[in-house]
C-alpha atoms as a PDB file:
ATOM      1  CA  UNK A   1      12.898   5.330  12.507  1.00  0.00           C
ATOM      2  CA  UNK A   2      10.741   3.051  14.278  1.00  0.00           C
ATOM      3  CA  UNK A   3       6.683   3.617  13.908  1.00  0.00           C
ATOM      4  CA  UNK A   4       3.974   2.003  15.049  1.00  0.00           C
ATOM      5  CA  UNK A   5       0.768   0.782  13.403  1.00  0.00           C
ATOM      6  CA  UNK A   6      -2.533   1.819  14.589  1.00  0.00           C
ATOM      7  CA  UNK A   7      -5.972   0.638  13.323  1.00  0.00           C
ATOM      8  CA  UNK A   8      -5.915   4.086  11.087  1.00  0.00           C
ATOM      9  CA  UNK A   9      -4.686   2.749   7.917  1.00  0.00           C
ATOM     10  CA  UNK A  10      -2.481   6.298   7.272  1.00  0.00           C
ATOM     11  CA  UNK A  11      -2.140   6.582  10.959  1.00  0.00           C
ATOM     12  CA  UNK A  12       1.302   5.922  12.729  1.00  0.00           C
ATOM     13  CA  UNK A  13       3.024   6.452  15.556  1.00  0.00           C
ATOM     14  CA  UNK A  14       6.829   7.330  15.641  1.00  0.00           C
ATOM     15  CA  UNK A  15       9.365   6.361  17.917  1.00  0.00           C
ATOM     16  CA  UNK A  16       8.089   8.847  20.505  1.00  0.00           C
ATOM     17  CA  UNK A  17       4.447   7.881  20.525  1.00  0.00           C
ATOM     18  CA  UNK A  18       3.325  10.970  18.378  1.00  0.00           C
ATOM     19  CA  UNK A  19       0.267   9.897  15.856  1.00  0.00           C
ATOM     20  CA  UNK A  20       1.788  10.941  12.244  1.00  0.00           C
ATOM     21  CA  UNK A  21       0.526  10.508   8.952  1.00  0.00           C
ATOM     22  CA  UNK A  22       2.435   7.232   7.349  1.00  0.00           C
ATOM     23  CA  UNK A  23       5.745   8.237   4.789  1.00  0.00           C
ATOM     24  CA  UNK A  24       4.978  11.622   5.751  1.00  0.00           C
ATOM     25  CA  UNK A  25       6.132  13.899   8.748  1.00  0.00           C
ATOM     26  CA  UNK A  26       3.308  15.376   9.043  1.00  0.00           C
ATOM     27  CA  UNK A  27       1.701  15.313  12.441  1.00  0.00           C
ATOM     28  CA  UNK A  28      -2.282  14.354  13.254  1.00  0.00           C
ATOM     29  CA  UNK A  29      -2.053  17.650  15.351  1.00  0.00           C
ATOM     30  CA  UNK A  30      -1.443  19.524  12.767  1.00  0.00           C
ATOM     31  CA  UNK A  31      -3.893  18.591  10.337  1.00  0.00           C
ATOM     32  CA  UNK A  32      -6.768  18.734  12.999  1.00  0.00           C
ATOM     33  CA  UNK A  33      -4.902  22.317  13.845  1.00  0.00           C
ATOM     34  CA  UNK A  34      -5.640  23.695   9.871  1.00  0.00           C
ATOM     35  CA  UNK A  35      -9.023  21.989   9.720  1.00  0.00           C
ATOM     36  CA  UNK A  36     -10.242  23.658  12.873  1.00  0.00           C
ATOM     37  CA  UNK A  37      -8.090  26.649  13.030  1.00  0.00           C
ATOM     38  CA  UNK A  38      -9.007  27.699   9.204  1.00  0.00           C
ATOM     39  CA  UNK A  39     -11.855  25.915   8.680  1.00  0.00           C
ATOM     40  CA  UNK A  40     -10.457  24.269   6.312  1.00  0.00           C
ATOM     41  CA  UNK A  41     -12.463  20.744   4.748  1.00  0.00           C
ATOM     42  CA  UNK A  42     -10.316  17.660   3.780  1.00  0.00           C
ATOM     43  CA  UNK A  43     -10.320  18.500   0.107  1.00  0.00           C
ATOM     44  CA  UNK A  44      -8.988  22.023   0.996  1.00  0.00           C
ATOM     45  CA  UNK A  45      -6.119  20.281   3.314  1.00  0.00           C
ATOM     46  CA  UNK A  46      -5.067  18.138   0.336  1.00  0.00           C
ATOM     47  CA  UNK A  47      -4.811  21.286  -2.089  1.00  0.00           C
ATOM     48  CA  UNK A  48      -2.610  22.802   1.155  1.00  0.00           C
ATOM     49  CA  UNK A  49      -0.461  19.658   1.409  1.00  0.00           C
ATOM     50  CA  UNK A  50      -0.192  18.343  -2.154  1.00  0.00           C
ATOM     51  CA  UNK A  51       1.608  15.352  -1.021  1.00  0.00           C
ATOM     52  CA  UNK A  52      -1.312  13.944   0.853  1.00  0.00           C
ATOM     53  CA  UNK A  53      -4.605  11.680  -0.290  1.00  0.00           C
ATOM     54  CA  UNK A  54      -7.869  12.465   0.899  1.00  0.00           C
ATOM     55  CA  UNK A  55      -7.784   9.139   2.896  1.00  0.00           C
ATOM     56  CA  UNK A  56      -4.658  10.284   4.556  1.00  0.00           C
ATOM     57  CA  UNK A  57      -6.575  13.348   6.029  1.00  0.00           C
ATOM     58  CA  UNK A  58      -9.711  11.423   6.612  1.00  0.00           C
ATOM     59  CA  UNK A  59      -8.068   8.697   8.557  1.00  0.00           C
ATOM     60  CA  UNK A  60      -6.159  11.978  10.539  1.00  0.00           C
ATOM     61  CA  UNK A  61      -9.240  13.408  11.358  1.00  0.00           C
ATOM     62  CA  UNK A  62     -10.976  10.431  12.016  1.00  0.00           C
ATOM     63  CA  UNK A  63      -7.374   9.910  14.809  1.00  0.00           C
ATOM     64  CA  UNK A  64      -8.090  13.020  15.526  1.00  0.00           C
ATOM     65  CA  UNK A  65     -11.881  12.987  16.567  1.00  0.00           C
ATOM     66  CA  UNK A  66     -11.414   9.568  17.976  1.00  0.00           C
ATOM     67  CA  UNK A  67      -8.701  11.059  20.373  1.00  0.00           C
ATOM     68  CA  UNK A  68      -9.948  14.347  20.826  1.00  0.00           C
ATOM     69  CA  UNK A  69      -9.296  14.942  24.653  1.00  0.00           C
ATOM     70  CA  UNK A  70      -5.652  13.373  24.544  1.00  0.00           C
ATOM     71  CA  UNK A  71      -4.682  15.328  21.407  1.00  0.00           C
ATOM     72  CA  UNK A  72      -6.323  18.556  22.710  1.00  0.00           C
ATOM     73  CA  UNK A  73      -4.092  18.319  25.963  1.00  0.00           C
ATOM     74  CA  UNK A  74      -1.024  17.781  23.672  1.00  0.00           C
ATOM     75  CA  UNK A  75      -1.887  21.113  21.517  1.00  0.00           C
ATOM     76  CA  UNK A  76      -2.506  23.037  24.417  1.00  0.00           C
ATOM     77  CA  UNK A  77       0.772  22.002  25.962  1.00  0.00           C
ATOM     78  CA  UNK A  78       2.557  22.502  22.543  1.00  0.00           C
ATOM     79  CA  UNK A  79       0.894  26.244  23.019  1.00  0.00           C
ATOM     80  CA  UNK A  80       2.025  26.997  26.303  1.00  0.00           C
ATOM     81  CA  UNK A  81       5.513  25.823  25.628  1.00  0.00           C
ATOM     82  CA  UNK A  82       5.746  28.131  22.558  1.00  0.00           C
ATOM     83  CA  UNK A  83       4.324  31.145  24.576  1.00  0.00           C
ATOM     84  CA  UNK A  84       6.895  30.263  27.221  1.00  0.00           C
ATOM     85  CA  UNK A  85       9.712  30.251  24.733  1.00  0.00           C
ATOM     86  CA  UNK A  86       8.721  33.423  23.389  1.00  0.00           C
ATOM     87  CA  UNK A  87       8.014  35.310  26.916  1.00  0.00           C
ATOM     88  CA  UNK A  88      11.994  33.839  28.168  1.00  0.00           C
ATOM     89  CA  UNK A  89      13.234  35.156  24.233  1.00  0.00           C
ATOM     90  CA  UNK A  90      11.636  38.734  24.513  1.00  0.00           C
ATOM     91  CA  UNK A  91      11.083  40.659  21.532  1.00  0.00           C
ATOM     92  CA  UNK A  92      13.661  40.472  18.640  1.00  0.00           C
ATOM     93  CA  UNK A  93      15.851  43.161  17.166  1.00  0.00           C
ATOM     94  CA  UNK A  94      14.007  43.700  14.475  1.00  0.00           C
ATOM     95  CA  UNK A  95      10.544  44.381  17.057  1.00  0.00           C
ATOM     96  CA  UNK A  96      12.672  46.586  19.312  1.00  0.00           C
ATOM     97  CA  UNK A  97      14.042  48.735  16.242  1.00  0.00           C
ATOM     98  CA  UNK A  98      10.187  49.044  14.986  1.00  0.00           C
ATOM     99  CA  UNK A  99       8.912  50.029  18.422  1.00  0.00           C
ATOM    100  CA  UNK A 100      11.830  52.358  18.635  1.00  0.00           C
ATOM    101  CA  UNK A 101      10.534  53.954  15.346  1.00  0.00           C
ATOM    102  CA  UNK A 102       6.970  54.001  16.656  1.00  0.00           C
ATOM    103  CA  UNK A 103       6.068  51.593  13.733  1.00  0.00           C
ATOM    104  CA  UNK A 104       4.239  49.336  16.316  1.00  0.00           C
END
């Protein structure tokens, strides 16, 4: 797999330009997702992803903030292509046999 330094020492790029945290496959997105979605602090995203340091979400964050307008464009997409997905799918057996029951 081919990566890419960037000037964010635990910041790469992989072979399709996404910014992921090095030896991991954990995407920037994803960490800035948890930190602002949960309000969750570095130290609390290293206790959530016991593989990484606290300089590997630091320099994520720091991508992250330092990025903020191209990343927030990508997350939104990433959104809207998951609520697409799941408006084409329709609701699953399991929904339509609860909604059948009146259980939702």
């Amino acid at each position: 797999m081919a990566m890419t330094e960037t000037r964010y020492e635990h910041v790469v790029l992989d072979e399709d330009g996404v910014p992921t945290i090095a030896g991991t496959s954990i995407k920037v997105e994803h960490v800035a997702l948890e930190h602002w979605q949960y309000g969750w602090s570095p130290e609390e995203l290293c206790y959530q992803h016991p593989g990484l340091t606290l300089g590997q979400v630091h320099s994520a964050l720091a991508y992250y903030w330092d990025h903020r307008d191209e990343m927030d464009r990508t997350i939104e997409d990433s959104v809207a292509h998951v609520q697409n997905l799941r408006r084409e799918a329709g609701p699953s057996p399991f929904a339509k046999r609860l909604r059948a029951q009146g259980l939702i």
